[in-house]
N, C-alpha and C. Protein backbone atom coordinates (compact mmCIF):
# COMPACT_ATOMS: atom_id res chain seq x y z
N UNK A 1 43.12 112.74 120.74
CA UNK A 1 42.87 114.07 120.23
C UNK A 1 41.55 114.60 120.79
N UNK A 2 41.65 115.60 121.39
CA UNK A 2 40.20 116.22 121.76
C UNK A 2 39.41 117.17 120.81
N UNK A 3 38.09 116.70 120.92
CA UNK A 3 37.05 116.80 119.80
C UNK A 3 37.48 118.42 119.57
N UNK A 4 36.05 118.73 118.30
CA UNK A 4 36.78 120.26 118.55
C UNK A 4 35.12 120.94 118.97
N UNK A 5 35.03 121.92 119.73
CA UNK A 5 33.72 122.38 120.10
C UNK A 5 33.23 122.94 119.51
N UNK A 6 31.04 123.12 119.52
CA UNK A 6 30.56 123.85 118.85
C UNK A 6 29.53 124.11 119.66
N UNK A 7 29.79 125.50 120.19
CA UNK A 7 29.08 126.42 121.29
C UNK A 7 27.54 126.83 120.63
N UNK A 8 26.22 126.82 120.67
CA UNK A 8 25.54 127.49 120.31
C UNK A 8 24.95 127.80 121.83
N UNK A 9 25.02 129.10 121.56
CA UNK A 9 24.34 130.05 122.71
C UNK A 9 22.78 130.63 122.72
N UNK A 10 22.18 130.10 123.42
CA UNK A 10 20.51 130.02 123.01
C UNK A 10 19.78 130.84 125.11
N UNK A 11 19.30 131.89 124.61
CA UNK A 11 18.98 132.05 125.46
C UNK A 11 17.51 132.49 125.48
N UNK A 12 16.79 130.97 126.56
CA UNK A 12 15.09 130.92 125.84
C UNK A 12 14.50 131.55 126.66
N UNK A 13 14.83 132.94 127.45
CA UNK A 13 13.92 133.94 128.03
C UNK A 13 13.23 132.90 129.54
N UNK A 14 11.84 133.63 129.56
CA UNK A 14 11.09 132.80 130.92
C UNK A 14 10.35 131.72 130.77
N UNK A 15 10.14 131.72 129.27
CA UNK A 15 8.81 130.72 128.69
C UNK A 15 9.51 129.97 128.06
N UNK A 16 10.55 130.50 127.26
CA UNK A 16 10.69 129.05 125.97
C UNK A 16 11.70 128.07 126.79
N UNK A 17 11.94 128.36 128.00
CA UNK A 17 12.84 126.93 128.20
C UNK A 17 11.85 125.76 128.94
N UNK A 18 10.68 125.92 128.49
CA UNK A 18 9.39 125.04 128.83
C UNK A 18 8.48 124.21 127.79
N UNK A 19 9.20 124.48 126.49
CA UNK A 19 8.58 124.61 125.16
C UNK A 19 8.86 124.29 124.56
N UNK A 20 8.21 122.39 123.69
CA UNK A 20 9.75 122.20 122.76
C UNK A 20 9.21 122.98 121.37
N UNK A 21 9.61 123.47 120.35
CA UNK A 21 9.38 124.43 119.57
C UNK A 21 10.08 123.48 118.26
N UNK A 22 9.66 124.15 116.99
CA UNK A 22 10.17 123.80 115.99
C UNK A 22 11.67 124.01 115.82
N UNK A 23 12.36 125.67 116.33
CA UNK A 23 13.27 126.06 116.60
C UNK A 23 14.50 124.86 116.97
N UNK A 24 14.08 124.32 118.44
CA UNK A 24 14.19 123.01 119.60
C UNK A 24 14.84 122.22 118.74
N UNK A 25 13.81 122.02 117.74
CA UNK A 25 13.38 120.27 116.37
C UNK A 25 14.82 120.76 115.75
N UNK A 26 15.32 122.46 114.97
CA UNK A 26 16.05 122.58 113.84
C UNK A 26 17.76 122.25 115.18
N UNK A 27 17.64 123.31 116.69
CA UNK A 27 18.65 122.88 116.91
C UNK A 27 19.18 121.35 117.17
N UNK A 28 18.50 120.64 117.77
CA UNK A 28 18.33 119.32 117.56
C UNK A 28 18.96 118.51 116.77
N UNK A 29 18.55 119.02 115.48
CA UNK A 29 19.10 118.31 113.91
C UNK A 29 20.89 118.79 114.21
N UNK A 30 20.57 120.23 114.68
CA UNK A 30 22.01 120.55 114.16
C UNK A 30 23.03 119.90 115.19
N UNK A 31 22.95 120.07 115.70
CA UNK A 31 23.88 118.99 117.29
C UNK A 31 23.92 117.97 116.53
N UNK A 32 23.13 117.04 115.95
CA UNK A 32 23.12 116.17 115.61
C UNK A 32 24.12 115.93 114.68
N UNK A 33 23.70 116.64 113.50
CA UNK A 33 25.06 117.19 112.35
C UNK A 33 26.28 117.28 113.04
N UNK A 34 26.61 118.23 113.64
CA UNK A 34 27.61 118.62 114.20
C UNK A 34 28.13 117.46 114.70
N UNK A 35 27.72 117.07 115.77
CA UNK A 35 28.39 115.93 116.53
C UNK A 35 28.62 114.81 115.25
N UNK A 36 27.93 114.39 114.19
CA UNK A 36 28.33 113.19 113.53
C UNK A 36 29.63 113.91 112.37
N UNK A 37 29.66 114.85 112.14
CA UNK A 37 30.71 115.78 111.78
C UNK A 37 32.17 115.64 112.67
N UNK A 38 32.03 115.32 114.22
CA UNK A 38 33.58 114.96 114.96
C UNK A 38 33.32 116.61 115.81
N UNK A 39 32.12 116.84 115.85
CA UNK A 39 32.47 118.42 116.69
C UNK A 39 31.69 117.71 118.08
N UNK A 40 31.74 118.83 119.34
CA UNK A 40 30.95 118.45 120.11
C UNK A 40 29.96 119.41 120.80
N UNK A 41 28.40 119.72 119.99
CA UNK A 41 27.88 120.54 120.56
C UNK A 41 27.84 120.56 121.92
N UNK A 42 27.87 121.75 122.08
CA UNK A 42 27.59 122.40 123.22
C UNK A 42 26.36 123.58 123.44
N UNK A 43 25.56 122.96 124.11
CA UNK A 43 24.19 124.27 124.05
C UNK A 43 24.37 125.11 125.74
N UNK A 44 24.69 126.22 125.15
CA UNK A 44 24.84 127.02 125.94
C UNK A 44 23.36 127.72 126.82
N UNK A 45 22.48 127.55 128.11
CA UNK A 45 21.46 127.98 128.26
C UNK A 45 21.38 128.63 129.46
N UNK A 46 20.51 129.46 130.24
CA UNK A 46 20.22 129.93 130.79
C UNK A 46 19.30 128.83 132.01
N UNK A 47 18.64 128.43 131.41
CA UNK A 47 17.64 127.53 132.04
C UNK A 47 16.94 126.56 130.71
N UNK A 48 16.58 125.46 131.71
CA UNK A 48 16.05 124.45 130.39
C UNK A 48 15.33 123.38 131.42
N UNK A 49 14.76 122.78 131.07
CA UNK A 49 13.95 121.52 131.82
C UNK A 49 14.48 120.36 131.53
N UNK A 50 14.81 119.48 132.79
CA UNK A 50 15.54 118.38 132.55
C UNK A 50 15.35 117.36 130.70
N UNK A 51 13.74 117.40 130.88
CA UNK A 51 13.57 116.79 129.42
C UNK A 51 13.99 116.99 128.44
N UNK A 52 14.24 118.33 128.18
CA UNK A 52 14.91 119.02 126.91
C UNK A 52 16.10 118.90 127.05
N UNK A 53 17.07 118.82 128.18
CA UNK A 53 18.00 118.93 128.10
C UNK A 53 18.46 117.56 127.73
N UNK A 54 17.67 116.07 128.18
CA UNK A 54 17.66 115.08 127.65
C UNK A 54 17.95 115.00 126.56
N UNK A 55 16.62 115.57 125.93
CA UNK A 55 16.74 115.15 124.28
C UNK A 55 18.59 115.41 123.89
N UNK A 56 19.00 116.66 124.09
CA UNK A 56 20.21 117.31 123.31
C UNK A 56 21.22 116.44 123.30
N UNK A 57 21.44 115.70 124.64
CA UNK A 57 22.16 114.76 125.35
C UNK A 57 22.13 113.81 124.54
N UNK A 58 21.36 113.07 124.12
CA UNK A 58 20.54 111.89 123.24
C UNK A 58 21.43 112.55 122.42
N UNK A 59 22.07 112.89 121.80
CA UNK A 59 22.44 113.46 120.32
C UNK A 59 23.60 113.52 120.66
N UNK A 60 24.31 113.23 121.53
CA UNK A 60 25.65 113.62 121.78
C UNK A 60 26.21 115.29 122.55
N UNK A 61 25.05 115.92 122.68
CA UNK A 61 25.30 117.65 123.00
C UNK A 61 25.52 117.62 124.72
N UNK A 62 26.44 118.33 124.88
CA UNK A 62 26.57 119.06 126.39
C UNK A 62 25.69 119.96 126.51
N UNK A 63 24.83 120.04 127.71
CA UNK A 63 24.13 121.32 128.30
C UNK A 63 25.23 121.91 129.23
N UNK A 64 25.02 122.94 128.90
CA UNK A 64 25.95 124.13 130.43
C UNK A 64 24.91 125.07 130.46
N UNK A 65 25.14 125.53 131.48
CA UNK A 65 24.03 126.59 131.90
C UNK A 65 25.05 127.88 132.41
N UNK A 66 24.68 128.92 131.71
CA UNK A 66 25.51 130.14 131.18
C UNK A 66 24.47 131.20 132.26
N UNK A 67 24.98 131.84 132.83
CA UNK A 67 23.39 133.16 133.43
C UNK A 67 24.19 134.25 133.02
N UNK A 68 23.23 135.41 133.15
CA UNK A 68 23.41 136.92 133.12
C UNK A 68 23.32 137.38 134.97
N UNK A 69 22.87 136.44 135.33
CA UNK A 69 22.51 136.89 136.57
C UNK A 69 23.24 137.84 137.50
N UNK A 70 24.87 137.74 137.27
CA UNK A 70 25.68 137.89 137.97
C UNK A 70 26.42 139.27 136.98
N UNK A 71 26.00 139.26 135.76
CA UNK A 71 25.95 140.78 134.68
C UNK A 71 26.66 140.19 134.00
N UNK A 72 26.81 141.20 132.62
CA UNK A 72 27.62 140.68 131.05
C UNK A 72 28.78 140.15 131.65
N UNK A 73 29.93 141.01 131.97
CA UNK A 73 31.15 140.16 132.40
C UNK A 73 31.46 139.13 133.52
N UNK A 74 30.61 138.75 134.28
CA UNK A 74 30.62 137.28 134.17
C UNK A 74 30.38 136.15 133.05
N UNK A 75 28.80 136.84 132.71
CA UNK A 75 28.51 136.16 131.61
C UNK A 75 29.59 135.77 130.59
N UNK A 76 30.16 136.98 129.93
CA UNK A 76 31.53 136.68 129.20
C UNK A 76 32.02 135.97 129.77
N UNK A 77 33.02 135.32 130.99
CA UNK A 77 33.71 134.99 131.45
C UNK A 77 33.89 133.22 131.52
N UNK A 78 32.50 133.13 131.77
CA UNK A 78 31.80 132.00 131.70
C UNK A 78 31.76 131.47 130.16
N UNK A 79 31.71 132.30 128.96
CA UNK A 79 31.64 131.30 127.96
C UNK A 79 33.36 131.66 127.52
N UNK A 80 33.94 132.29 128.23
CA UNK A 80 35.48 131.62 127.83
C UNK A 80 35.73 130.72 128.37
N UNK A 81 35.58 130.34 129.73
CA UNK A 81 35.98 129.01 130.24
C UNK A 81 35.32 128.27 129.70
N UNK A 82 34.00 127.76 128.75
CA UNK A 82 33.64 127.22 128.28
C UNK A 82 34.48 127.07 127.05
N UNK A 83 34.97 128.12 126.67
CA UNK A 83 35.60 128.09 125.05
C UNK A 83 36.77 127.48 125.34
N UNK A 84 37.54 127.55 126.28
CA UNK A 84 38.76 127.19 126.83
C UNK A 84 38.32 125.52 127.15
N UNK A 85 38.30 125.14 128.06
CA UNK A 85 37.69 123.61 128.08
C UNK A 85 37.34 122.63 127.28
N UNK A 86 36.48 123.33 126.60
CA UNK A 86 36.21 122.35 125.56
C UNK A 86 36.65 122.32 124.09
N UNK A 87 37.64 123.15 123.93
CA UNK A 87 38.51 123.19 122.39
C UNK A 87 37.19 123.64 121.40
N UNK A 88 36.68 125.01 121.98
CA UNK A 88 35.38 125.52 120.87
C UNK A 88 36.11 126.09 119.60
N UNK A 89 35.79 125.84 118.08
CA UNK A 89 36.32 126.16 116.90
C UNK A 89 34.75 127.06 116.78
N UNK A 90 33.57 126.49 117.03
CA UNK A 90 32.72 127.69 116.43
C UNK A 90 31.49 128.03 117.21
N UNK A 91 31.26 129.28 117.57
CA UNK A 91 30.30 129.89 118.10
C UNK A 91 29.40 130.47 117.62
């Protein structure tokens, strides 16, 4: 049976994907939750530094890296194939 997904979409601007933050600490916990719950976070980012993306990993969480770069409807596009793939129940 494939897990069921839990997308959080976090997009930390130019600075905060350099920064672990209290924010970081609460999503952290929640991946954590989640994943011991039978879900499988998924942190949706823009950019992030290998370390941080460590930590999430450590917890059971997928990093994907989502951009605007290419404008909203890619962007959209990109977190349906994400939603599609990974059996996401909540965003």
């Amino acid at each position: 049976m494939q897990s069921k997904g839990f997308l959080l979409l976090n997009d930390l601007g130019t600075t905060g994907y350099e920064v672990w933050t209290s924010v970081r600490e609460m999503e952290l916990r929640l991946c954590r939750g989640m994943s011991d719950r039978g879900f499988l976070p998924i942190l949706g980012v823009s950019r992030m530094t290998e370390e941080m993306a460590s930590r999430y990993r450590s917890v059971g969480a997928l990093v994907t890296y989502l951009s605007h770069d290419r404008g909203e409807a890619h962007f959209r596009k990109e977190i349906g194939r994400v939603v599609q793939r990974y059996n996401v129940q909540l965003l």
